[in-house]
C-alpha atoms as a PDB file:
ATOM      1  CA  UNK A   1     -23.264  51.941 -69.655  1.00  0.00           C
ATOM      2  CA  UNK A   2     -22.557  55.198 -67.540  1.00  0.00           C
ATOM      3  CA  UNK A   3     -24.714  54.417 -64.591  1.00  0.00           C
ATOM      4  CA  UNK A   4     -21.768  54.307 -61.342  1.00  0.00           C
ATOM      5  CA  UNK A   5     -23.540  51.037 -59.923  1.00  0.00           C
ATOM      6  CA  UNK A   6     -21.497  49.434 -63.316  1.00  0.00           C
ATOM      7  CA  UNK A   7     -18.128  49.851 -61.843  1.00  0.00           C
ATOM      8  CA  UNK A   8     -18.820  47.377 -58.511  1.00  0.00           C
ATOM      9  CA  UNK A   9     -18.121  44.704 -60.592  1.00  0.00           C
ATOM     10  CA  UNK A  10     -19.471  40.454 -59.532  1.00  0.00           C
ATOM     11  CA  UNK A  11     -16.655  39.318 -61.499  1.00  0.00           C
ATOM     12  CA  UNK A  12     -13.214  38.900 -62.006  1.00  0.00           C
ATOM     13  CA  UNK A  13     -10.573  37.720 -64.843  1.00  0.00           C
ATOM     14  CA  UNK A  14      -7.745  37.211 -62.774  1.00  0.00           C
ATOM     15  CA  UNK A  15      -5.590  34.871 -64.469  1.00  0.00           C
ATOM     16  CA  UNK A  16      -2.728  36.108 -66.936  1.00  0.00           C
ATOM     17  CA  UNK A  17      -2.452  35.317 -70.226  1.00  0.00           C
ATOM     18  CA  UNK A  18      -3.177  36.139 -73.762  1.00  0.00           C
ATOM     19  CA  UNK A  19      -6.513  37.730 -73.279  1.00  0.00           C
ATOM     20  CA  UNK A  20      -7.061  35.871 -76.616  1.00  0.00           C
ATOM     21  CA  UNK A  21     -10.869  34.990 -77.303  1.00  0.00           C
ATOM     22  CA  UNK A  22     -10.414  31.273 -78.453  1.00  0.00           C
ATOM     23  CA  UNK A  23     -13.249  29.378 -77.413  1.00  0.00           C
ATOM     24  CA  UNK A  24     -16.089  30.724 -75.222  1.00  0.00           C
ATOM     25  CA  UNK A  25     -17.391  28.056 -72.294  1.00  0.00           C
ATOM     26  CA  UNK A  26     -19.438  28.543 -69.586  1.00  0.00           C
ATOM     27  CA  UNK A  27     -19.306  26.189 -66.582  1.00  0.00           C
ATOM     28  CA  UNK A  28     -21.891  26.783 -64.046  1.00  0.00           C
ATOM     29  CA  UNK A  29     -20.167  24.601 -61.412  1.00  0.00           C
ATOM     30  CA  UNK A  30     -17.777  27.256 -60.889  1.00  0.00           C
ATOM     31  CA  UNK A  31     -19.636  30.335 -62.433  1.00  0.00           C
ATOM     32  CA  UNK A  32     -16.631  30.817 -65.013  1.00  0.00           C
ATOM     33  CA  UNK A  33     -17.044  31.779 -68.444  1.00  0.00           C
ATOM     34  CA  UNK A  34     -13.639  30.942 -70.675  1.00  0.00           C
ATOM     35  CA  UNK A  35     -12.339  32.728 -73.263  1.00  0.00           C
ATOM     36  CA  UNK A  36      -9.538  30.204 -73.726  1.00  0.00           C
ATOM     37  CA  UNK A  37      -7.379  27.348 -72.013  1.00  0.00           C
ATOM     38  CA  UNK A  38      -5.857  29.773 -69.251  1.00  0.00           C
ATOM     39  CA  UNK A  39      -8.350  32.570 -68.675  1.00  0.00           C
ATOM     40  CA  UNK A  40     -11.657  32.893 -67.666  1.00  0.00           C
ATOM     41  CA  UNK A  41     -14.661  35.375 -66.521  1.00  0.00           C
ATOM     42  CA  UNK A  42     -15.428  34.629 -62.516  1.00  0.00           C
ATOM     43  CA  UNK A  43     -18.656  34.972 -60.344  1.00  0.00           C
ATOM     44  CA  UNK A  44     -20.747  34.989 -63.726  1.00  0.00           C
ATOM     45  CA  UNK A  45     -24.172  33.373 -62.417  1.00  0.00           C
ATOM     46  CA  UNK A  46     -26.039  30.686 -64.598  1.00  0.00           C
ATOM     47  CA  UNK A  47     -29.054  33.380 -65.006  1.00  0.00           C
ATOM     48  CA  UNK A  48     -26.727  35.797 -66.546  1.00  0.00           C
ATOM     49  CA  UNK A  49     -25.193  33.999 -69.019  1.00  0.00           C
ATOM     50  CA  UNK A  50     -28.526  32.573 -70.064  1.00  0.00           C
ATOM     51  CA  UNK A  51     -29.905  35.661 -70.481  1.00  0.00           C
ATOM     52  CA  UNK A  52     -30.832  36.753 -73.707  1.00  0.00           C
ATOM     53  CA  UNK A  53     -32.239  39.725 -75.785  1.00  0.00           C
ATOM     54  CA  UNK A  54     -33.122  39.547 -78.939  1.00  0.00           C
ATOM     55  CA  UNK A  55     -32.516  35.943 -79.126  1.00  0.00           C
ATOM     56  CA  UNK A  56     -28.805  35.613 -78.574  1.00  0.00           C
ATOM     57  CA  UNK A  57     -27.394  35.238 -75.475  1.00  0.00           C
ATOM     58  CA  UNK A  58     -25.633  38.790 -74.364  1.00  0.00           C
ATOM     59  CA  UNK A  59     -22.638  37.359 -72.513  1.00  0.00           C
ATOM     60  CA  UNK A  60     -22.090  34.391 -74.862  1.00  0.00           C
ATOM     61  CA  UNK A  61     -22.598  36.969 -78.565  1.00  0.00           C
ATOM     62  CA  UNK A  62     -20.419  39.628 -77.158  1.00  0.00           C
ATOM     63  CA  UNK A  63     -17.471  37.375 -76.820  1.00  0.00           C
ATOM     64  CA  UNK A  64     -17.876  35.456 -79.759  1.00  0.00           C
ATOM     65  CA  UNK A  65     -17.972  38.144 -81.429  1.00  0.00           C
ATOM     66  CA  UNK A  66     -14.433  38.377 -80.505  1.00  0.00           C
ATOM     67  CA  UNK A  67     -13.560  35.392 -81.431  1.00  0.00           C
ATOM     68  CA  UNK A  68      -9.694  35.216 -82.700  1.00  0.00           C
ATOM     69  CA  UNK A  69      -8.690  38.858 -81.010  1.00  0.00           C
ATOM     70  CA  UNK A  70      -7.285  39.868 -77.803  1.00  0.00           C
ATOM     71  CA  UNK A  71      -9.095  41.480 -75.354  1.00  0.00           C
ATOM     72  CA  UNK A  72      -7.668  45.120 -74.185  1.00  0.00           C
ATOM     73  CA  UNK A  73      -8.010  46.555 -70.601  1.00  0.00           C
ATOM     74  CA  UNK A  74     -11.432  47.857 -71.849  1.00  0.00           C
ATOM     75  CA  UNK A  75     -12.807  44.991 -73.508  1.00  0.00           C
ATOM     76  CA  UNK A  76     -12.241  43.089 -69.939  1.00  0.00           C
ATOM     77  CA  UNK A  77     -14.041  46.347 -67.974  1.00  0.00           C
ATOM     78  CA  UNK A  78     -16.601  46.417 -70.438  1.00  0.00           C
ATOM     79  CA  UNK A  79     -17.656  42.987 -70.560  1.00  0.00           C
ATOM     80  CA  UNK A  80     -18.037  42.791 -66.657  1.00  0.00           C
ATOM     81  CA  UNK A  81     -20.057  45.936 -66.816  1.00  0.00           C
ATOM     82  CA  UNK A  82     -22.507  44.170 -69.413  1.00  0.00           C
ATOM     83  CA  UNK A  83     -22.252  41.633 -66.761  1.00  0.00           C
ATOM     84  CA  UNK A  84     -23.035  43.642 -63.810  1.00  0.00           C
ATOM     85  CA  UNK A  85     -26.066  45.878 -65.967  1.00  0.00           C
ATOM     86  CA  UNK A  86     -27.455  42.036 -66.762  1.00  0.00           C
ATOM     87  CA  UNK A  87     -27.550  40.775 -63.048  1.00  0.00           C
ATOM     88  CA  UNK A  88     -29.780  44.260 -61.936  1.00  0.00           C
ATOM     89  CA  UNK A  89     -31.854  43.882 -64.976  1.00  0.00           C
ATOM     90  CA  UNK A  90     -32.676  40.507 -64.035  1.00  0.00           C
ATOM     91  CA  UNK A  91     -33.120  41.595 -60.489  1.00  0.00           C
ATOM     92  CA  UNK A  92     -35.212  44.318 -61.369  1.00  0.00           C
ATOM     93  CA  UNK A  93     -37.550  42.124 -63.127  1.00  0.00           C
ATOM     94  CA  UNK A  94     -38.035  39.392 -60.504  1.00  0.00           C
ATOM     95  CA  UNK A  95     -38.682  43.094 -58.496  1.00  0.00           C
ATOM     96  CA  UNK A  96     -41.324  43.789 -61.294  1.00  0.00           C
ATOM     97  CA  UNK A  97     -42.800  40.211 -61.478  1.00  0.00           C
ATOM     98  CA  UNK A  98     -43.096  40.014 -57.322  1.00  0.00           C
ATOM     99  CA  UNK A  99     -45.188  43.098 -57.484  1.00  0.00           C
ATOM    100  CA  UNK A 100     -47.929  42.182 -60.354  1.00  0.00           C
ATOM    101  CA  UNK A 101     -50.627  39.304 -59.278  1.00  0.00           C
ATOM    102  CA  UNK A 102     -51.411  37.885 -62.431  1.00  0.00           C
ATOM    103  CA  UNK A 103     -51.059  38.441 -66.129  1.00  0.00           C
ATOM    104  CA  UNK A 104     -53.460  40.240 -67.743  1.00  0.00           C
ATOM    105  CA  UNK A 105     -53.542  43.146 -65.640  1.00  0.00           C
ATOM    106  CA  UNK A 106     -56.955  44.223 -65.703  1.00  0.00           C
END
């Protein structure tokens, strides 16, 4: 989580508020993922919040995980770092997938 392509972040959290994680939402209309009535994650793409590892989805865990506590400064940078290493690993693997023919590689 050191890498300098993490700080261009693809999202924002501009509305004020409590920074309180209440009730985690995506809405893919708007590529928004709520943490409560007021605030919200922008520019989060449907293929990143579906993405998962492990099982769980990362974006979705992370935050509920958080449920009931505010988020600092570096909660909010954090998260759209996990957000912005998700979107290249997801582009690096449609890279990866492009490049083999089939499955088994023989």
């Amino acid at each position: 989580m050191e890498s300098p392509k993490l700080d261009d972040f693809v999202t924002g959290f501009p509305a004020k508020g409590s920074n309180e994680v209440e009730k985690v939402q995506h809405t893919e209309k708007d590529k928004r993922i709520w943490i409560n009535p007021e605030q919200y994650f922008s520019g989060v793409p449907k293929s990143v919040w579906e993405f998962q590892i492990g099982g769980y989805q990362v974006c979705e865990k992370w935050l509920k995980d958080r449920k009931g506590r505010k988020l600092s400064y570096d909660d909010i940078e954090h998260y759209q770092k996990i957000v912005v290493a998700l979107n290249e690993t997801i582009r690096l693997m449609d890279e990866i997938d492009a490049l083999i023919p089939k499955w088994p590689i023989c």
